[in-house]
Protein backbone atom coordinates (compact mmCIF):
# COMPACT_ATOMS: atom_id res chain seq x y z
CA UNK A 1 4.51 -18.21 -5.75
CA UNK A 2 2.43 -16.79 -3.29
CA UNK A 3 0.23 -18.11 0.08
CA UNK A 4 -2.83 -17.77 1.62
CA UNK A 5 -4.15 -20.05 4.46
CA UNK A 6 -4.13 -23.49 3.01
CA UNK A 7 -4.18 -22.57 -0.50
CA UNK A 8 -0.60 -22.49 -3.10
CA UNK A 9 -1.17 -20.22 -6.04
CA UNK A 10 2.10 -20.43 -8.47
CA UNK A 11 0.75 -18.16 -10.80
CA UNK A 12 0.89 -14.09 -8.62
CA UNK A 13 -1.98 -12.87 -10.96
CA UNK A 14 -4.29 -15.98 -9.94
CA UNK A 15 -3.41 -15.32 -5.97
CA UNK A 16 -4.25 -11.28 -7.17
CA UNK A 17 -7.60 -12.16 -8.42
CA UNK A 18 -8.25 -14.72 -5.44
CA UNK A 19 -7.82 -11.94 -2.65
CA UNK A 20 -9.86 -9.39 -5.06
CA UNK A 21 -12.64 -11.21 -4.92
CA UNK A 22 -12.94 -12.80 -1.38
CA UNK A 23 -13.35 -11.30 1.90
CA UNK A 24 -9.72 -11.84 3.26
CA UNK A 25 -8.49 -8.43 4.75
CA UNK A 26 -5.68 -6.72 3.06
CA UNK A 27 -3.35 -7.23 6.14
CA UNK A 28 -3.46 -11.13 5.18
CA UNK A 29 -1.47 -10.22 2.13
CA UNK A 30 0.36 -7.05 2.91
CA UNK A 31 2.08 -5.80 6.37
CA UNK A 32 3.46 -2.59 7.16
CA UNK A 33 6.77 -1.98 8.17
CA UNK A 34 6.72 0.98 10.44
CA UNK A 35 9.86 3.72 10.98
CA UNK A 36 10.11 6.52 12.62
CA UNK A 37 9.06 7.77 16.05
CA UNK A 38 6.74 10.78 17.90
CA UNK A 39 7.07 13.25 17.74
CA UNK A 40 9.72 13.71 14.85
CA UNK A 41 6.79 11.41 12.69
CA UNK A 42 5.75 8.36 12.02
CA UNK A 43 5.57 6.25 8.56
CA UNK A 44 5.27 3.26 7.23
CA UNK A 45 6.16 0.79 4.05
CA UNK A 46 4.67 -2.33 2.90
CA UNK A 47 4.88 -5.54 1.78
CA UNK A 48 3.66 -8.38 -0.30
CA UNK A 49 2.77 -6.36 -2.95
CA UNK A 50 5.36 -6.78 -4.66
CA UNK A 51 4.57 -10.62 -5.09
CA UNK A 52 0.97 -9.98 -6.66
CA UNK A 53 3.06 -7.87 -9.46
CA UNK A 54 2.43 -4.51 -7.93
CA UNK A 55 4.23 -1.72 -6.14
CA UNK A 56 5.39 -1.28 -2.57
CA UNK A 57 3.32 1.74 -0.85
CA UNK A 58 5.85 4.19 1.29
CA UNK A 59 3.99 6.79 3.47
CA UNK A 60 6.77 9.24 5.07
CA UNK A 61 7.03 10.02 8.67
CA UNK A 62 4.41 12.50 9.60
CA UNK A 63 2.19 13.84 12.88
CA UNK A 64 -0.66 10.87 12.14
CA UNK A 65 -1.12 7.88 14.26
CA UNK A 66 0.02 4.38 13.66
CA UNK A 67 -4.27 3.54 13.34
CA UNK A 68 -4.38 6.19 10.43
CA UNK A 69 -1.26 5.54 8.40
CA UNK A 70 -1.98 1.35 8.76
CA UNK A 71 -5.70 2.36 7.76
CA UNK A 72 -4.63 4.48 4.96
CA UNK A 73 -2.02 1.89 3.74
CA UNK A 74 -4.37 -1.25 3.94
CA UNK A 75 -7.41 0.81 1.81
CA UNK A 76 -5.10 1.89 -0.94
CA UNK A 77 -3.38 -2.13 -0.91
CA UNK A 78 -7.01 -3.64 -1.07
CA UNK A 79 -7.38 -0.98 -3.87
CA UNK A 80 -4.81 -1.82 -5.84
CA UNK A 81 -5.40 -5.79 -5.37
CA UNK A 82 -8.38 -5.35 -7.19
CA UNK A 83 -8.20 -2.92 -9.49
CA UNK A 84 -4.41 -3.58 -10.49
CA UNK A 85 -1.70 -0.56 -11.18
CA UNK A 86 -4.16 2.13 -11.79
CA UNK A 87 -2.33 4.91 -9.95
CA UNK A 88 -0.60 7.15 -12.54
CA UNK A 89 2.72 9.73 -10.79
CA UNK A 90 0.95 12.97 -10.01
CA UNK A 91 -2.02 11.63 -9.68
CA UNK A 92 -4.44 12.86 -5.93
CA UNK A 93 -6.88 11.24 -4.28
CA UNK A 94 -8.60 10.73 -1.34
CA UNK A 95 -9.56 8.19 0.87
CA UNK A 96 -12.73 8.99 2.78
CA UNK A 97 -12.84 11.75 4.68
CA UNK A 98 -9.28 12.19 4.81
CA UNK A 99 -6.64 15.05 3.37
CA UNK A 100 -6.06 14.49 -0.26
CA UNK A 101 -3.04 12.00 -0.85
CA UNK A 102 -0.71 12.48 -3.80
CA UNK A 103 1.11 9.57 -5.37
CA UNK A 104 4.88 9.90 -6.40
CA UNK A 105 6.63 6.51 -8.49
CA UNK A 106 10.08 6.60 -6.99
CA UNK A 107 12.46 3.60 -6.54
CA UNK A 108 13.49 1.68 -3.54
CA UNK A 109 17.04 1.05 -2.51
CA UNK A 110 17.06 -2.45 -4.69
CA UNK A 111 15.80 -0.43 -7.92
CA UNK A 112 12.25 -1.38 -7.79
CA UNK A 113 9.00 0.84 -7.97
CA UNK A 114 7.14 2.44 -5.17
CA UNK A 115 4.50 4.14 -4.66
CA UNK A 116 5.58 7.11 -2.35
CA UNK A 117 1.97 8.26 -0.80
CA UNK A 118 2.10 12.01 0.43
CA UNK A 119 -0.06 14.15 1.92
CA UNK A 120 -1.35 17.09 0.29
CA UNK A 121 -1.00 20.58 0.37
CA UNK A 122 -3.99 20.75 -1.48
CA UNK A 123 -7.19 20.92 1.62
């Protein structure tokens, strides 16, 4: 079961498509949950994508800001939302101007899949 504003969706792939295709901002459906500190790094983790049936995004401490890593996070969410689980392990991308990001499937401590975001050697 999932929520958003006044409306109750009991079916997660009906709430999925609903977000897709209106203009409510990623950060209705998803927060980050931030750890770490400067200057040792800061990262983040989601959630709430777990309850549309996809994966959790992790992004490990590094040097970026909290406005880069919560911008990164939300674009690759609002991706996923409407395109569904389309990011294969091993797979790079990019998101805008922005150092290539690759994508890792890993598990979290309860067994279930993330997507582990990581910045690229690659420039």
């Amino acid at each position: 079961m999932a929520w958003s504003g006044n409306l109750l969706f009991h079916d997660s792939a009906l709430f999925s498509r609903a977000v897709a295709y209106s203009s409510l901002p990623p950060d209705v459906v998803v927060r980050c949950h931030w750890r770490g500190r400067p200057p040792s790094g800061l990262g983040a983790r989601t959630e709430g994508l777990r309850a549309l049936g996809l994966p959790e995004l992790d992004y490990p401490p590094t040097g970026e800001d909290a406005d880069t890593i919560d911008t990164k996070l939300k674009n690759v969410a609002a991706y996923l939302i409407a395109k569904g689980m389309v990011l294969n392990d091993g797979d790079t991308f990019s998101i805008g101007n922005n150092a290539p990001v690759n994508v890792k499937h890993t598990k979290d401590e309860s067994g279930n899949m993330v997507l582990m975001l990581e910045r690229s050697s690659i420039s």
